[in-house]
Protein backbone atom coordinates (compact mmCIF):
# COMPACT_ATOMS: atom_id res chain seq x y z
CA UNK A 1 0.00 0.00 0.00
CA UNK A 2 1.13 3.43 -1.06
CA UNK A 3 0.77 6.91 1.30
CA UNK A 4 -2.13 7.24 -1.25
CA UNK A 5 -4.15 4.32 -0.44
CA UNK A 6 -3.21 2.29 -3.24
CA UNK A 7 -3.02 -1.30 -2.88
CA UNK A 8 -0.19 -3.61 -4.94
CA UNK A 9 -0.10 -7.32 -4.89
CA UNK A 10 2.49 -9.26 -7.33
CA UNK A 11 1.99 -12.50 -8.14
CA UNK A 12 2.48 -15.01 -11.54
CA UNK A 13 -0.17 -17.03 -13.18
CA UNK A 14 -0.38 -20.34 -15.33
CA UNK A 15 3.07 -21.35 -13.57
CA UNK A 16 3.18 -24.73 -16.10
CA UNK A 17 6.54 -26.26 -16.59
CA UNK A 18 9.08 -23.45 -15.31
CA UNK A 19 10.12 -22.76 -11.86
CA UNK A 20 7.91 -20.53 -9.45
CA UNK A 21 8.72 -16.86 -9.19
CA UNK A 22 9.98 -15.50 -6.15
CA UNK A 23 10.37 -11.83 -5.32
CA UNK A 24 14.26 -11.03 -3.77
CA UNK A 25 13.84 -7.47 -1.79
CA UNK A 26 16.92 -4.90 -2.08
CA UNK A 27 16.18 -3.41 1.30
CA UNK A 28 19.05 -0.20 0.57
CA UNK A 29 17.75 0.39 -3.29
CA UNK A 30 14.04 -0.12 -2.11
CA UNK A 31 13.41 -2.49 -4.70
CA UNK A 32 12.26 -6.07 -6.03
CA UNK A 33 14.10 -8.24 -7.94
CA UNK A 34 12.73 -11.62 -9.92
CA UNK A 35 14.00 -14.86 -8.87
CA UNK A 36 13.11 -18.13 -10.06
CA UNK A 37 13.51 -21.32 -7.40
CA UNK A 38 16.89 -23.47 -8.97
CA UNK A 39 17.54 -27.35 -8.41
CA UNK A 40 21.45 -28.01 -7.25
CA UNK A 41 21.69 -31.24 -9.11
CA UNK A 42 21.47 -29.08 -12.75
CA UNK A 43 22.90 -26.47 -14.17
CA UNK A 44 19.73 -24.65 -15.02
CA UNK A 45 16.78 -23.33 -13.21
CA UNK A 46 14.13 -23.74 -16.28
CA UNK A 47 15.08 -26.23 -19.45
CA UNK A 48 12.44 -26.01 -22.17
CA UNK A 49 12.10 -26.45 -26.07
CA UNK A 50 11.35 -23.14 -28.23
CA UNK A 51 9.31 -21.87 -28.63
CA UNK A 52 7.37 -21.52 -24.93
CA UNK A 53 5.53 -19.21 -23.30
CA UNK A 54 6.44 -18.05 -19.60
CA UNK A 55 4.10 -17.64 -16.82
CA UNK A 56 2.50 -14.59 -16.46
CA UNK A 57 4.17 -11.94 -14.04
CA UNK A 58 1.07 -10.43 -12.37
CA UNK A 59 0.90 -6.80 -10.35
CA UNK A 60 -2.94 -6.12 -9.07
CA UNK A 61 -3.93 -2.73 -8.54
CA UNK A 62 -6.83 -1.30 -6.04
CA UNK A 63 -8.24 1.54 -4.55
CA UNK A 64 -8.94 -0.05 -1.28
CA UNK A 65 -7.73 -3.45 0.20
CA UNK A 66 -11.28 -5.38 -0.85
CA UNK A 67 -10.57 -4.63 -4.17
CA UNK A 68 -7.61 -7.14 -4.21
CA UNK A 69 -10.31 -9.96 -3.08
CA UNK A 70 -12.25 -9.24 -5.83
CA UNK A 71 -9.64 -9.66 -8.83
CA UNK A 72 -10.17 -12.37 -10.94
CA UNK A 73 -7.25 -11.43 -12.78
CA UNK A 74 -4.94 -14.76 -12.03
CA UNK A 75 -7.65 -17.15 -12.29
CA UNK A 76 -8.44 -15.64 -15.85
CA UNK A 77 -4.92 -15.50 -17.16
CA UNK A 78 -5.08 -19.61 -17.36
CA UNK A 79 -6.38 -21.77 -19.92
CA UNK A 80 -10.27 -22.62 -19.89
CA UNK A 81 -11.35 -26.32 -18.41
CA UNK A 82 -9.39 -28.98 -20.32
CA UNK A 83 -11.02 -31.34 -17.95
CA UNK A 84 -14.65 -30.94 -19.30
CA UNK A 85 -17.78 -32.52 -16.86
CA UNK A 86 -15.81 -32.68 -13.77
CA UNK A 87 -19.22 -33.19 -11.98
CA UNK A 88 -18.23 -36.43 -10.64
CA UNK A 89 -16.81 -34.07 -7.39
CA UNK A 90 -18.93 -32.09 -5.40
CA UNK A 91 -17.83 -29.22 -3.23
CA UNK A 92 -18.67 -30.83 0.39
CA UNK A 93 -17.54 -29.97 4.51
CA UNK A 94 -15.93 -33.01 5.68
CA UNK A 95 -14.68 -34.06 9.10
CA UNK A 96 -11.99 -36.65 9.88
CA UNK A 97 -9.58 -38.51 11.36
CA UNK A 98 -6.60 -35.73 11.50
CA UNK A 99 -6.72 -32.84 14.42
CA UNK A 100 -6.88 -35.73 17.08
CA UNK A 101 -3.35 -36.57 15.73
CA UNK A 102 -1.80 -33.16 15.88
CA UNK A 103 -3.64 -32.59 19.70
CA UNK A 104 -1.81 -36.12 20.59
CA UNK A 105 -5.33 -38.00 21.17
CA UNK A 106 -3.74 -40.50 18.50
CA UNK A 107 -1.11 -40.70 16.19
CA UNK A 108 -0.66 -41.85 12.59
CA UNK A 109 1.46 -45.24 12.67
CA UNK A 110 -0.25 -48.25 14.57
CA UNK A 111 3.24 -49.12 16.39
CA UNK A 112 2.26 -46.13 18.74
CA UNK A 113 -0.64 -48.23 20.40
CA UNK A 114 -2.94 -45.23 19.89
CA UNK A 115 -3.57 -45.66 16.44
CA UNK A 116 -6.27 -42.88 15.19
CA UNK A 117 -7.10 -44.57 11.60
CA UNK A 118 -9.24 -47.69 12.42
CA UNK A 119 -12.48 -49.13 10.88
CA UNK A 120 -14.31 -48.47 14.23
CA UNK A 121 -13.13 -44.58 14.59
CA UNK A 122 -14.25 -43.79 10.84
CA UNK A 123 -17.52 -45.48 11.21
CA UNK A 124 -17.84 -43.06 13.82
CA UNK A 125 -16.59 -40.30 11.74
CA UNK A 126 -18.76 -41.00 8.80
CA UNK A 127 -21.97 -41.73 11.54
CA UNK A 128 -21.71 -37.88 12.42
CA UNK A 129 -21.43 -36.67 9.13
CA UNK A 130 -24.31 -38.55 8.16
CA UNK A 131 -26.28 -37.12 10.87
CA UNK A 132 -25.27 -33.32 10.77
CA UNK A 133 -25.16 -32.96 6.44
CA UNK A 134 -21.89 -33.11 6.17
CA UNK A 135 -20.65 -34.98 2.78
CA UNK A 136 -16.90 -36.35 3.12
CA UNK A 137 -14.95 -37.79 6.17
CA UNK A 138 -10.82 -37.63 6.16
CA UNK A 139 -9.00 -40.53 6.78
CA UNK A 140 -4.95 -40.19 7.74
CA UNK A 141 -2.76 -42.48 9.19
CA UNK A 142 -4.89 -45.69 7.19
CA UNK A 143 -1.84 -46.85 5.31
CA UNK A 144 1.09 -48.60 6.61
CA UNK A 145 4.62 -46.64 6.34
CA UNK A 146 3.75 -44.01 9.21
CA UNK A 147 6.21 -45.79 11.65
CA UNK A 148 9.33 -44.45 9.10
CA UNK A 149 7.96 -41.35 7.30
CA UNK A 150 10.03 -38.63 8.56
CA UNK A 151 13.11 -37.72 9.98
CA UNK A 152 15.06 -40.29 8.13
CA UNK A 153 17.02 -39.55 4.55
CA UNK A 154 15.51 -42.67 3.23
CA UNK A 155 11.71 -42.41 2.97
CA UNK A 156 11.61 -43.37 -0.57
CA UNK A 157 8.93 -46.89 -0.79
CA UNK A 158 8.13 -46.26 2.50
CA UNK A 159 4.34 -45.79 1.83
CA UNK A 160 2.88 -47.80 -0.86
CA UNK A 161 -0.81 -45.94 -1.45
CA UNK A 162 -2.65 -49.03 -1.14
CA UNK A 163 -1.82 -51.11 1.73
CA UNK A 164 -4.03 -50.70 5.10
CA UNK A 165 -2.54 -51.32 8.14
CA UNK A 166 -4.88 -54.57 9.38
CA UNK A 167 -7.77 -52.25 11.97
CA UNK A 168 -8.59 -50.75 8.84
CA UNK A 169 -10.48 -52.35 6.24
CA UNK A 170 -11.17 -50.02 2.98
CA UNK A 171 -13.67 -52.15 1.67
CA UNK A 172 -16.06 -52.19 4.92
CA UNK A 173 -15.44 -48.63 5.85
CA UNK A 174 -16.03 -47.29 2.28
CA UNK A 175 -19.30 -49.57 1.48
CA UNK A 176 -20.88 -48.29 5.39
CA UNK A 177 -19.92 -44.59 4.12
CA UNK A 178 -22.13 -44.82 1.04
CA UNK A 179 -24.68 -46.37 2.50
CA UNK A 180 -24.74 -43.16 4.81
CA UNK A 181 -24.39 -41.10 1.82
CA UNK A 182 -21.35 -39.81 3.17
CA UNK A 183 -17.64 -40.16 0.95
CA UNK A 184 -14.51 -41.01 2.12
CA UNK A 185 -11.54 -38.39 1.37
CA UNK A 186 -8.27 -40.28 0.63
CA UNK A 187 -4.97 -39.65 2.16
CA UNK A 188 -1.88 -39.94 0.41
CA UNK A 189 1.25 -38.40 2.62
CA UNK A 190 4.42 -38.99 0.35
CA UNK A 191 6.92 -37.99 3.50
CA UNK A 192 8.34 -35.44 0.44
CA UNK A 193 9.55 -38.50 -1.95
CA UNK A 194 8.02 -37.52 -5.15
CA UNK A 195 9.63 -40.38 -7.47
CA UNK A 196 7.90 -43.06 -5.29
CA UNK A 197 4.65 -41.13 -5.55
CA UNK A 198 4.98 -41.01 -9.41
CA UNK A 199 5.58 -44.80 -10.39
CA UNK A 200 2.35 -45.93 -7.55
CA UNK A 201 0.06 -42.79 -8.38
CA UNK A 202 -1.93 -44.75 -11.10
CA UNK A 203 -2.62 -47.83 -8.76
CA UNK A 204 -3.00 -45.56 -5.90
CA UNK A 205 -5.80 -43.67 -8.05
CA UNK A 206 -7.52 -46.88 -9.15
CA UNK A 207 -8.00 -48.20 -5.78
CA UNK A 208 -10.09 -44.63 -5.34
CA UNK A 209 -11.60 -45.25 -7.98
CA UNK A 210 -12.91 -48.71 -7.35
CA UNK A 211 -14.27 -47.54 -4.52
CA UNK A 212 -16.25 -44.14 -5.64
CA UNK A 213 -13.14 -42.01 -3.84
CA UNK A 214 -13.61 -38.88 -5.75
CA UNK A 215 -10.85 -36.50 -3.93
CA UNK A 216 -7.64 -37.07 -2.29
CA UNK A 217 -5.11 -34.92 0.17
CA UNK A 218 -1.80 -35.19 -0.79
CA UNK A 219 0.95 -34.47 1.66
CA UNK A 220 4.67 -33.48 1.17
CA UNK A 221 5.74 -33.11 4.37
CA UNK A 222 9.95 -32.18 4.53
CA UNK A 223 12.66 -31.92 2.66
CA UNK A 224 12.11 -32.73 -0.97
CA UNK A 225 14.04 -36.35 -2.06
CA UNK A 226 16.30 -36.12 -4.26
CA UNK A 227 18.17 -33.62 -1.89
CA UNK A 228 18.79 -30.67 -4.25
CA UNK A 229 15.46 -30.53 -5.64
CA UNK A 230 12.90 -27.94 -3.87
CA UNK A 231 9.14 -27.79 -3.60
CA UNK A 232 8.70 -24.59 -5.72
CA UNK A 233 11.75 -25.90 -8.69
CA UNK A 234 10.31 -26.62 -12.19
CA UNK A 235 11.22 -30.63 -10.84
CA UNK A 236 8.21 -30.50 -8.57
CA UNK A 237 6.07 -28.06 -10.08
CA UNK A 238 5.82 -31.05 -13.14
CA UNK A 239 5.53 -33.47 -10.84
CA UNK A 240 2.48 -31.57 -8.75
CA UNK A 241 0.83 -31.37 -12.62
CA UNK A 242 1.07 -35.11 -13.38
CA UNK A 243 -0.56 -35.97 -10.44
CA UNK A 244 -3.45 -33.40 -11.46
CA UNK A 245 -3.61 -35.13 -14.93
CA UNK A 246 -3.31 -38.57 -13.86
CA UNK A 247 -6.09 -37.75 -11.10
CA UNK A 248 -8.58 -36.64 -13.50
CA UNK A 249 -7.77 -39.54 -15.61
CA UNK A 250 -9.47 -41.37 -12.72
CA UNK A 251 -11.96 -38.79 -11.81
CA UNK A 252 -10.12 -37.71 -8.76
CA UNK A 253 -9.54 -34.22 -7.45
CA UNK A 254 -6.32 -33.15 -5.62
CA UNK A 255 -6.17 -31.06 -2.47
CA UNK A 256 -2.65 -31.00 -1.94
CA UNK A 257 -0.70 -29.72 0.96
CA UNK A 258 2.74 -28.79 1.21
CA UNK A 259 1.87 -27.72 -2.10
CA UNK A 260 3.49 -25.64 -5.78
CA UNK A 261 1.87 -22.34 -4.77
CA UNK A 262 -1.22 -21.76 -6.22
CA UNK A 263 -1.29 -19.81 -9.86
CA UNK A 264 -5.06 -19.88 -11.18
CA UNK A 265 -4.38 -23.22 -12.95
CA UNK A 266 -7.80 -24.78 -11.37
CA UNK A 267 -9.49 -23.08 -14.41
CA UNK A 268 -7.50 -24.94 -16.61
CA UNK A 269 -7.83 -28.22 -14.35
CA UNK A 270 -10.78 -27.65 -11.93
CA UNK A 271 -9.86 -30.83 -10.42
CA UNK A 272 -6.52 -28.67 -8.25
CA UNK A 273 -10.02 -28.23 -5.91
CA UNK A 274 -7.99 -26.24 -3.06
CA UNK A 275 -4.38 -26.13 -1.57
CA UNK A 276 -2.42 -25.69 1.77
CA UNK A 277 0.82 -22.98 1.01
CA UNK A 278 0.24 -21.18 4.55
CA UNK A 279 0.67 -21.49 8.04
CA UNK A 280 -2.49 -23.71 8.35
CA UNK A 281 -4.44 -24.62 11.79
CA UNK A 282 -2.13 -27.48 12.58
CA UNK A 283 0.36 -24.74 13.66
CA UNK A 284 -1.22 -23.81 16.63
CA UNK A 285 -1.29 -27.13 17.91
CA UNK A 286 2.15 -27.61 18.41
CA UNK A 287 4.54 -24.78 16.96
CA UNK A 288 7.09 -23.69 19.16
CA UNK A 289 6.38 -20.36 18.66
CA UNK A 290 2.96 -20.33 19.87
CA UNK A 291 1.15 -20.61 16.57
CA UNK A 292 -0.49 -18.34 14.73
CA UNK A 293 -0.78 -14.65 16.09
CA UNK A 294 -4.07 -13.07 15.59
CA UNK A 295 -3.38 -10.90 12.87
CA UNK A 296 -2.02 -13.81 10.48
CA UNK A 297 -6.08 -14.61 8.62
CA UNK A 298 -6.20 -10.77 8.31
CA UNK A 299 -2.92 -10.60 6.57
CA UNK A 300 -4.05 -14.23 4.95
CA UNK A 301 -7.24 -12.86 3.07
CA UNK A 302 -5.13 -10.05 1.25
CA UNK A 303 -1.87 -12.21 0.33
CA UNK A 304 -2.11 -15.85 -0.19
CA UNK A 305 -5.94 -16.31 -0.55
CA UNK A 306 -5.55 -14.10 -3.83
CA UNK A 307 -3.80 -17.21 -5.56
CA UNK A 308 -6.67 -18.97 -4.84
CA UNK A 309 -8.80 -21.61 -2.80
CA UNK A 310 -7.11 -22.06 0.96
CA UNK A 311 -8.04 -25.68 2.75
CA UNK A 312 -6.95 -24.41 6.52
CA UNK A 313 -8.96 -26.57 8.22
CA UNK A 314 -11.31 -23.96 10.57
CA UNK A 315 -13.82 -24.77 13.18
CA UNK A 316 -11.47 -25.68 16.47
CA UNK A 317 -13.98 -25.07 19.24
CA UNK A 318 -11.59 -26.19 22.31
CA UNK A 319 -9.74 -22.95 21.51
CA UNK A 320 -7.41 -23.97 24.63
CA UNK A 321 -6.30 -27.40 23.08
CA UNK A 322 -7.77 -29.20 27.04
CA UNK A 323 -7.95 -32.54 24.97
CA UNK A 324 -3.92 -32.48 24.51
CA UNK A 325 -2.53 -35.16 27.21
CA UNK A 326 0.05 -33.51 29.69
CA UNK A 327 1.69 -30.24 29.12
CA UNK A 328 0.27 -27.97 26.89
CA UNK A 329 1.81 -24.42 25.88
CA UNK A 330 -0.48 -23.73 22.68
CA UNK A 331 -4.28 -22.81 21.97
CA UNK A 332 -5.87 -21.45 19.21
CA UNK A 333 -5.56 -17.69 18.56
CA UNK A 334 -8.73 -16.85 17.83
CA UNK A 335 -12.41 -16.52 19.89
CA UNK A 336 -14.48 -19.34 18.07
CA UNK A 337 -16.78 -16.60 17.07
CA UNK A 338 -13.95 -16.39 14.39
CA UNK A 339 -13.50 -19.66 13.68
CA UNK A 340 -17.26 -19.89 12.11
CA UNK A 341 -16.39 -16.74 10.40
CA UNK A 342 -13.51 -18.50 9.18
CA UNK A 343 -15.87 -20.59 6.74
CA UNK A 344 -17.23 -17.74 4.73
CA UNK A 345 -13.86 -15.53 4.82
CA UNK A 346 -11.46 -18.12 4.08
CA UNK A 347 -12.61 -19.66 0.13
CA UNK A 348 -12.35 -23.31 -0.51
CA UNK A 349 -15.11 -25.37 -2.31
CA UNK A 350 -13.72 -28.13 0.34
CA UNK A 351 -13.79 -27.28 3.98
CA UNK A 352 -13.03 -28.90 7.27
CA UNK A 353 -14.87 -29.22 10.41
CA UNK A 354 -11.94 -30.50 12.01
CA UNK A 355 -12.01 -30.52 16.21
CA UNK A 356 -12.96 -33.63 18.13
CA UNK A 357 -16.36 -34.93 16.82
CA UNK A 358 -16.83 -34.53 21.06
CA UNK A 359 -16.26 -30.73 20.87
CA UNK A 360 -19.41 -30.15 19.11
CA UNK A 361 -21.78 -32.94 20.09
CA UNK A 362 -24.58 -30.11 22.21
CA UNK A 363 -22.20 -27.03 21.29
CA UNK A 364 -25.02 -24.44 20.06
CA UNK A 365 -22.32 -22.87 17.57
CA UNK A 366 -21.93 -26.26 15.33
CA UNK A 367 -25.55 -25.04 13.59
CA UNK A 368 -23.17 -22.72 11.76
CA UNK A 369 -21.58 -24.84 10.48
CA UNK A 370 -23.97 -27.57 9.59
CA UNK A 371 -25.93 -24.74 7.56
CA UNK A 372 -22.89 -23.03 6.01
CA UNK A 373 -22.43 -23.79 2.10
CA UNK A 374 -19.19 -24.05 0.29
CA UNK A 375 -19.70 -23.22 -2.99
CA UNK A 376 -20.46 -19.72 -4.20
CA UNK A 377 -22.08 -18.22 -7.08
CA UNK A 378 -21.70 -13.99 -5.50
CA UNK A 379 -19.00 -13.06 -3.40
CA UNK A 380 -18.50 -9.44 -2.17
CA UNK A 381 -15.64 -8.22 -0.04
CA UNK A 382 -17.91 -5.71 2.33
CA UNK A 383 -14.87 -3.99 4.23
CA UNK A 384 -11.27 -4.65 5.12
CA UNK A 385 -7.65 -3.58 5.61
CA UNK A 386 -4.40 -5.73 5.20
CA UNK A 387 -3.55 -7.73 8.51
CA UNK A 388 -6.66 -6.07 10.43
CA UNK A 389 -9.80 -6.97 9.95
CA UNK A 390 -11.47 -8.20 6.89
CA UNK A 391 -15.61 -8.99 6.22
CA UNK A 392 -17.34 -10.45 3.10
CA UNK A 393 -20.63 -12.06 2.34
CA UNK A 394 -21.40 -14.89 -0.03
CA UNK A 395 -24.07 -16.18 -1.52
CA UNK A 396 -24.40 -20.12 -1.44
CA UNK A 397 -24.50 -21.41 -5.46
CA UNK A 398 -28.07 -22.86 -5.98
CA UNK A 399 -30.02 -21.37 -3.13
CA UNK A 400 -31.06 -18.11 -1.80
CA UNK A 401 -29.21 -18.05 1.14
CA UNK A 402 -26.03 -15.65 2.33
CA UNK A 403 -23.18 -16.05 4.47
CA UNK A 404 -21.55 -13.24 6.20
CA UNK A 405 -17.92 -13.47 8.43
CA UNK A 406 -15.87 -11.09 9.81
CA UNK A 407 -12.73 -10.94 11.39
CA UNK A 408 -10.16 -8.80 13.44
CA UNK A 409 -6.58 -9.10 14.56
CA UNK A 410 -5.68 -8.24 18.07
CA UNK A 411 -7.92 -4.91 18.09
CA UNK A 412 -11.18 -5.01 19.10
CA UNK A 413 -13.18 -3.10 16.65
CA UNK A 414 -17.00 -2.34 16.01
CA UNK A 415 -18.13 -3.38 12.44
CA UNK A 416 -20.76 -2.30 10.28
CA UNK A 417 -22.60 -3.41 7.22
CA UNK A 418 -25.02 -2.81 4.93
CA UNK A 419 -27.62 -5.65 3.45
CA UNK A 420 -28.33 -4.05 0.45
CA UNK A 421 -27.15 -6.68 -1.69
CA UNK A 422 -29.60 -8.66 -0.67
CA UNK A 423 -33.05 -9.34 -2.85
CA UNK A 424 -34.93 -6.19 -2.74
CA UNK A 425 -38.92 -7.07 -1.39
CA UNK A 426 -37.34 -10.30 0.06
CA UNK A 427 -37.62 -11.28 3.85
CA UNK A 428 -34.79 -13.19 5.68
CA UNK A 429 -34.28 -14.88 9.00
CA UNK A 430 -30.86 -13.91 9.95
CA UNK A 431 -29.07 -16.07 12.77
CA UNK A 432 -25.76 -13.85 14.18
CA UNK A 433 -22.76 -15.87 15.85
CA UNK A 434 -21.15 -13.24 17.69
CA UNK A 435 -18.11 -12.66 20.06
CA UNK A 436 -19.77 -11.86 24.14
CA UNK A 437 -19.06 -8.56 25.48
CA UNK A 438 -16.14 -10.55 27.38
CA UNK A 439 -15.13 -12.80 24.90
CA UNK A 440 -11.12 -12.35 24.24
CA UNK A 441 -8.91 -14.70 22.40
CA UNK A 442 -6.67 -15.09 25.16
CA UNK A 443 -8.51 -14.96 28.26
CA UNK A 444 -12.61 -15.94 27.55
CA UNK A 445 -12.19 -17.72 23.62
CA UNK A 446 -14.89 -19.53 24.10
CA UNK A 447 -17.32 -16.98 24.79
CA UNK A 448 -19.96 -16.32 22.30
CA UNK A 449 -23.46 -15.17 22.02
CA UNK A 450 -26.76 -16.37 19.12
CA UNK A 451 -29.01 -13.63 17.66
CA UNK A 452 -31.99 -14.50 15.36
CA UNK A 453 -32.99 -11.48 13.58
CA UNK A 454 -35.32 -10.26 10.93
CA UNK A 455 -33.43 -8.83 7.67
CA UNK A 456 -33.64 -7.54 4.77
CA UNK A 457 -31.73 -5.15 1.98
CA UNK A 458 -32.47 -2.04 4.17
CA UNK A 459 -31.19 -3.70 7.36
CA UNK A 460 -27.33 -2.80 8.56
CA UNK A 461 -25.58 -4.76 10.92
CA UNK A 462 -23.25 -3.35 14.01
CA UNK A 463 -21.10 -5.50 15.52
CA UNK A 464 -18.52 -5.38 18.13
CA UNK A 465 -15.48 -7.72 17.56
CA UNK A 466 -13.08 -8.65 20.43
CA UNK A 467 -9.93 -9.08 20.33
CA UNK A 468 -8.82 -11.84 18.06
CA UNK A 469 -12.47 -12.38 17.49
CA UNK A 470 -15.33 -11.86 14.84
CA UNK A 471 -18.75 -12.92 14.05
CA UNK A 472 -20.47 -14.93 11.15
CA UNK A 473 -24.08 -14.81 10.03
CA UNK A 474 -26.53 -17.07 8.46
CA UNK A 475 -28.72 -14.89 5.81
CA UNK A 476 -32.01 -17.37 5.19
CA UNK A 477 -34.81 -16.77 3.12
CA UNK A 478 -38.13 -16.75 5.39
CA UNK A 479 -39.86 -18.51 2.13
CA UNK A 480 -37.39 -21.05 1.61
């Protein structure tokens, strides 16, 4: 941002067989320079036939921080769909088998004795999301390997893709899903060993596919194998595009973590459904430094949710982490008034409920989320600044119905908004999640307060925000 009010973001798009762009900064000279990730096992950073085309170096322009939201400009600098009918995936909220790993309630590898992944625990999983409309349930720690996946140089072969350890049988657990109408989400973690991921992918994608597995998460947790290569080099950016291809050769979409940053090529392959790239919720389980402060989603919503859809897991309601056996120096840096807000600021046509299925058995709160939608057809960016406070509303694709969320960073701050996008002559039922006049990240999280409402596109909204906090509202038509 300039002393003028004018907002810059720079960015590439359609990053396809080069290296990713990064930006050097010549503190002294006040400058930028372009520098493309290398590989220190070749003599070149990018090694193409002419003629080619580059990625697109991309600067955004705004008047006012929302503005930046609101580009479509890297999205729409990529091919169209190559894919075609990619119907066979349907946005969905999904819990799983995952936070109770990172809190310590289990763990991955079925040596610990506390193995989180079995047939009995994902019935479970997939009996709540029947129950409370929820479509997909996430399944880590199913395959064997986990007992060797990190920390060692050799982690090539250690996971195969299609091996269960023996408390976990595929076939029951995905056969009970669809019978709930629920679908499982595959895991594939490849402990950063890309070449091993590459010769099993196609068998690893048939498996989903003989089983009606329409999305995976891939992992790439460490240092990239060989040692020389790096996430963002033009090595891995081809590999993280064969996997997309070979996926939708099976009808599979990818939601990959430890990821290629994302460049707008889901228009050209709308199977890349969303992406990690960013300090996600698993950080304040366990980081050393505490985890995420409270003004990392405002800077997140202006920076790397411009490349496009984020999956970072929202909805922690034990914002003090109580469930984590013995010592415990981290919580959540938010009120949970934020983390529903989370769902409507934070885009992803795939998004996680992901606390203990425990934490929101009776919690008032969870209605949010069970009546939230995840796919969009109007989005408007209602008020924000970088690494402050940010609020937008969207309306859920296929319905009537609008979402708002807002959030702050550490300042408490009142907010308010005008309805006027909605229907004019329409009535609404609007149900407010709100921060109490107590609540605090830090000290009273958990606080929060329910308002029902009647709306409609005269109504405004004022809202007080603490500290760390925010609000999120359910906009429903009164006909509907």
């Amino acid at each position: 941002r300039d002393d003028d009010g004018l907002h810059m973001s720079f960015h590439e798009a359609a990053l396809t067989d080069y290296a990713g762009m990064t930006l050097k900064v010549d503190h002294d000279n006040l400058r930028m320079i372009s520098n493309l990730v290398g590989s220190d096992l070749r003599g070149y950073k990018v090694k193409r036939a002419l003629p080619f085309s580059t990625p697109w170096r991309t600067i955004q322009l705004s008047d006012d921080a929302p503005g930046l939201i609101e580009s479509t400009m890297i999205l729409n600098l990529n091919e169209p769909n190559k894919l075609g009918d990619v119907s066979w995936f349907e946005p969905k909220k999904y819990v799983g088998i995952w936070w109770e790993m990172h809190v310590g309630v289990s763990s991955w590898d079925l040596a610990s004795g506390i193995h989180g992944a079995t047939t009995e625990n994902t019935k479970r999983h997939i009996d709540f999301a029947a129950a409370n409309g929820i479509g997909g349930v996430l399944v880590e720690g199913w395959n064997t390997g986990w007992e060797r996946w990190i920390g060692f140089p050799d982690r090539e072969g250690v996971f195969d893709f299609v091996t269960p350890y023996p408390d976990y049988d595929l076939d029951e657990v995905t056969a009970y899903a669809k019978s709930k109408g629920v679908e499982i989400i595959m895991h594939h973690e490849t402990s950063a060993a890309p070449r091993t991921y590459d010769l099993q992918m196609d068998t690893a994608y048939q498996l989903m596919q003989k089983h009606d597995i329409h999305s995976v998460k891939t992992g790439y947790v460490g240092k990239i194998i060989p040692d020389g290569e790096y996430h963002h080099g033009q090595w891995m950016v081809n590999h993280y595009r064969r996997a997309l291809e070979t996926a939708a050769q099976h009808d599979i979409a990818i939601n990959a973590h430890e990821p290629i940053k994302a460049t707008g090529i889901r228009r050209t392959y709308p199977n890349a459904i969303s992406r990690e790239g960013l300090r996600g919720q698993e950080f304040n389980a366990w980081a050393s430094d505490g985890g995420n402060p409270t003004e990392h989603l405002p800077i997140v919503a202006f920076t790397r949710m411009l490349a496009g859809p984020i999956d970072f897991t929202p909805g922690v309601f034990n914002i003090k982490l109580t469930d984590r056996p013995g010592e415990n120096n981290n919580q959540i840096n938010t009120t949970i008034a934020q983390q529903l807000a989370l769902y409507v600021v934070i885009y992803s046509p795939i998004q996680m409920a992901c606390d203990l299925l425990k934490n929101y058995e009776g919690n008032p709160a969870f209605q949010f989320i069970r009546d939230v939608g995840v796919d969009w057809s109007e989005s408007k960016v209602l008020n924000g600044e970088v690494g402050d406070y940010v609020t937008i509303a969207r309306k859920e694709r296929g319905s009537e119905r609008w979402f708002v969320g807002s959030i702050t960073d550490e300042n408490a701050r009142e907010v308010e908004i005008s309805l006027d996008f909605l229907d004019e002559g329409k009535s609404y039922t609007g149900t407010i999640y709100k921060d109490a006049d107590d609540s605090h990240w830090d000290t009273n999280p958990e606080a929060y307060v329910i308002e029902t409402m009647d709306l409609n596109n005269q109504s405004t909204l004022k809202v007080n925000l603490a500290p760390g906090g925010g609000f999120a509202v359910s906009i429903i038509p009164k006909d509907e």
